[in-house]
Protein backbone atom coordinates (compact mmCIF):
# COMPACT_ATOMS: atom_id res chain seq x y z
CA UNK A 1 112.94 93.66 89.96
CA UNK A 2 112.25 95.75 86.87
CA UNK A 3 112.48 93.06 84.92
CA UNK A 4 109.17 91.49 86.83
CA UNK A 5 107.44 94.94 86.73
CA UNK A 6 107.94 95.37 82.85
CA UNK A 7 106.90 91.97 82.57
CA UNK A 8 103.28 92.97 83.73
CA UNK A 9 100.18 92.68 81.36
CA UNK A 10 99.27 96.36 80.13
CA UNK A 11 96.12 95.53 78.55
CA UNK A 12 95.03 99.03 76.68
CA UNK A 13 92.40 100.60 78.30
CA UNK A 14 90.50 103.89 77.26
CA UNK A 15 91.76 106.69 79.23
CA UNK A 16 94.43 104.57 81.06
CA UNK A 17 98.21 105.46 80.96
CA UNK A 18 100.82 103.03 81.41
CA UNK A 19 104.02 104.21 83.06
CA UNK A 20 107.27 103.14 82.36
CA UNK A 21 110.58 102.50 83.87
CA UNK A 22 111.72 105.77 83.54
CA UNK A 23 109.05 106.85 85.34
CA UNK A 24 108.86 104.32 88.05
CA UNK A 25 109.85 105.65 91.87
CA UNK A 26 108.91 105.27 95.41
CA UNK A 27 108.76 108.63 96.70
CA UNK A 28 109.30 108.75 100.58
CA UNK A 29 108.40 112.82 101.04
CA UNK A 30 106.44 114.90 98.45
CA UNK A 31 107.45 118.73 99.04
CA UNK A 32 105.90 120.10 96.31
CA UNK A 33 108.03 123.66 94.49
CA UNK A 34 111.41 124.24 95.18
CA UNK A 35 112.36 127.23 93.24
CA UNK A 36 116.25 128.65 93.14
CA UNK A 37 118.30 128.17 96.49
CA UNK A 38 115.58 126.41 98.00
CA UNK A 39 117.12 123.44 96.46
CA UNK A 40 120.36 123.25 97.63
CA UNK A 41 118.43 123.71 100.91
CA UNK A 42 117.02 120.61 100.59
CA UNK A 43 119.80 118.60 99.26
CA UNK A 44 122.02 119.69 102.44
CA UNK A 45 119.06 118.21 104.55
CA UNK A 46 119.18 115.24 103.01
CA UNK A 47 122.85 114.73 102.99
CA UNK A 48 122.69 115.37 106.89
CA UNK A 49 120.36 112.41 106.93
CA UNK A 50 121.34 109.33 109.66
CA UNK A 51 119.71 106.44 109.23
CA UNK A 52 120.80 102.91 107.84
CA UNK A 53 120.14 101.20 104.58
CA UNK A 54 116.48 99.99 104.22
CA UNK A 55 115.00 97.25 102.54
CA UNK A 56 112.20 97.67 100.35
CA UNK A 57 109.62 94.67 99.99
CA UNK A 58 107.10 94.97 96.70
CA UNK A 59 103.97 93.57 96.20
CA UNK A 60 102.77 90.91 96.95
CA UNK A 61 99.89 92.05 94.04
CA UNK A 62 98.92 95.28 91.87
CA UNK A 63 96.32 97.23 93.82
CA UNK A 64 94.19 100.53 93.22
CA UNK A 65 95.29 103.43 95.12
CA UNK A 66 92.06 105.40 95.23
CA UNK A 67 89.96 105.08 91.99
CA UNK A 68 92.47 106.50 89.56
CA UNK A 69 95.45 104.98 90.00
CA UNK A 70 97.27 101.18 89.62
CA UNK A 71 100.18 100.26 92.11
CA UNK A 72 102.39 97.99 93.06
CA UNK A 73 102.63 98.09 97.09
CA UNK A 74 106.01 98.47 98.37
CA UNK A 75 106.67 97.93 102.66
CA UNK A 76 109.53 98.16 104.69
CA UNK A 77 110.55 101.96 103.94
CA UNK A 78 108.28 103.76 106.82
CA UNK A 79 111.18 104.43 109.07
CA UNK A 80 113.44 105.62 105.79
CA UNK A 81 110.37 108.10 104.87
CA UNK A 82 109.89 109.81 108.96
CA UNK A 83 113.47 110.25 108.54
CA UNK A 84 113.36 112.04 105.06
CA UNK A 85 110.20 114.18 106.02
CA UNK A 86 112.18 115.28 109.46
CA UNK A 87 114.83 116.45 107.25
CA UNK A 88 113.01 118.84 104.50
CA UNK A 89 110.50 121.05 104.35
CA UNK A 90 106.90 120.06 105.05
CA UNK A 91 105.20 119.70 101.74
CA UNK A 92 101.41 119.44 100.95
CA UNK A 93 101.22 115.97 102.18
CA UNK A 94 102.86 116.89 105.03
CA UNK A 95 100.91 114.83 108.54
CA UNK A 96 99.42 112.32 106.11
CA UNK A 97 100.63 109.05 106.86
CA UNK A 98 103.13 107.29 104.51
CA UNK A 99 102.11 105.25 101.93
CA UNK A 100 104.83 102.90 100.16
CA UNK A 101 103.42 102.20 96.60
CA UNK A 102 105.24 102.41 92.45
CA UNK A 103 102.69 103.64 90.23
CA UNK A 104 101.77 101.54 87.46
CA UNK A 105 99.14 103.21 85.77
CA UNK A 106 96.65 106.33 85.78
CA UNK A 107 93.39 106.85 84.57
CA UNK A 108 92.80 110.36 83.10
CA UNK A 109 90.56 112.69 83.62
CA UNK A 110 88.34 113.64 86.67
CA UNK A 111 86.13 110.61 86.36
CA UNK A 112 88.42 108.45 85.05
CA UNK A 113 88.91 104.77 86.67
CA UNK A 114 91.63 102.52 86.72
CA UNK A 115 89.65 99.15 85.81
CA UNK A 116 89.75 96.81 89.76
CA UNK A 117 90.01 93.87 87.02
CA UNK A 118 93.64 95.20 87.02
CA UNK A 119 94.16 94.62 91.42
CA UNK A 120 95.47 91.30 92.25
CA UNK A 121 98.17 90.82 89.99
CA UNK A 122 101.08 88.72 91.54
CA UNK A 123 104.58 90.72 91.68
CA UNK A 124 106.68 90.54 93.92
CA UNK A 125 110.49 91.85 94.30
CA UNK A 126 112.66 92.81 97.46
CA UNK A 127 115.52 95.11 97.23
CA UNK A 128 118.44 97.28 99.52
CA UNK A 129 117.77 100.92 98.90
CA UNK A 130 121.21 102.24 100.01
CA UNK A 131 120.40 106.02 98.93
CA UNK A 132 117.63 108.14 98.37
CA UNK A 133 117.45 110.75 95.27
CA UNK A 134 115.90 114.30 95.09
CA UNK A 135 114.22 114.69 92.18
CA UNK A 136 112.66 117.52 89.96
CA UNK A 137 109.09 116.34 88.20
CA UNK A 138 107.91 117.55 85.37
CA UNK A 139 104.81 116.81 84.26
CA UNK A 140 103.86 116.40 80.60
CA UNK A 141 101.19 114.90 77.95
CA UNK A 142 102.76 111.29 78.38
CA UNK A 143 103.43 111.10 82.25
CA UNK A 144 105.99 113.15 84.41
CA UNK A 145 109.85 113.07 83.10
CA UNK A 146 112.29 113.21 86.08
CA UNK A 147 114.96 114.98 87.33
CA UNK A 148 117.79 113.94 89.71
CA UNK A 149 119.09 116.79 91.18
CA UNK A 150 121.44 114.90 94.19
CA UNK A 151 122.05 111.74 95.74
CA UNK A 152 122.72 110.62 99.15
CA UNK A 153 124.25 107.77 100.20
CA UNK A 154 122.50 106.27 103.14
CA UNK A 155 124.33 104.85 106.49
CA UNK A 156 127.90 102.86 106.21
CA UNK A 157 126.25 99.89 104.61
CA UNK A 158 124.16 99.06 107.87
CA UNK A 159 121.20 96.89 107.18
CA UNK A 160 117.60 98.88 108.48
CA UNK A 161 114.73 97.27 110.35
């Protein structure tokens, strides 16, 4: 699956920046700050989480999420993400509906544009996500650098919907 991602034309584009695999991520609840003990709060939600493993389905093409940013659509995690956001605190996206993507790209600035020339590029990858990760972002010059504060293991090897 990375493999096909990395494989991807990143034709260089003013005011365009590439992520990479380091940075790449499907993120099933945003909560926004969790300072101190707060963490450890949200880590023991997560590891009282019941549900089964999911499968996640990418693509089938790149497509612009919004103006400003390039993903790669990724389906089949909806029930994984209700059962994440019913298990730690609501965050600032908290009532808007899930939206399964990978970012590929951003465009900078306030006005900036990813370029649509870049929607519509075939990728496609399918894979069992068997635990889910909360992680600390930390956003710099060059693209957020990541965290991974704890792990959780997800069902007894069921397979999802």
């Amino acid at each position: 699956m990375v493999e096909g991602i990395a494989a991807l034309d990143r034709p260089r584009s003013p005011g365009l920046r590439w992520t990479g695999p380091e940075q790449w991520h499907v993120t099933l609840a945003f909560i926004g700050n969790v300072a101190g003990a707060g963490v450890a709060d949200v880590a023991a939600g997560l590891a009282g989480l019941r549900t089964s493993v999911a499968t996640a389905v990418l693509g089938p093409a790149t497509a612009r999420l919004g103006r400003a940013v390039l993903v790669v659509p990724v389906a089949g995690l909806d029930a994984l993400a209700a059962a994440v956001a019913a298990v730690v605190p609501p965050g600032p996206d908290a009532g808007r509906p899930f939206t399964g993507h990978l970012t590929l790209a951003r465009a900078s600035g306030r006005r900036g544009v990813v370029p649509p020339a870049l929607a519509g590029t075939p990728v496609t990858a399918r894979w069992e996500v068997a635990e889910v990760a909360l992680v600390r972002s930390r956003p710099g010059r060059s693209g957020s650098r990541y965290e991974t504060l704890a792990v959780v293991g997800l069902g007894a090897g069921e397979k999802g919907p």
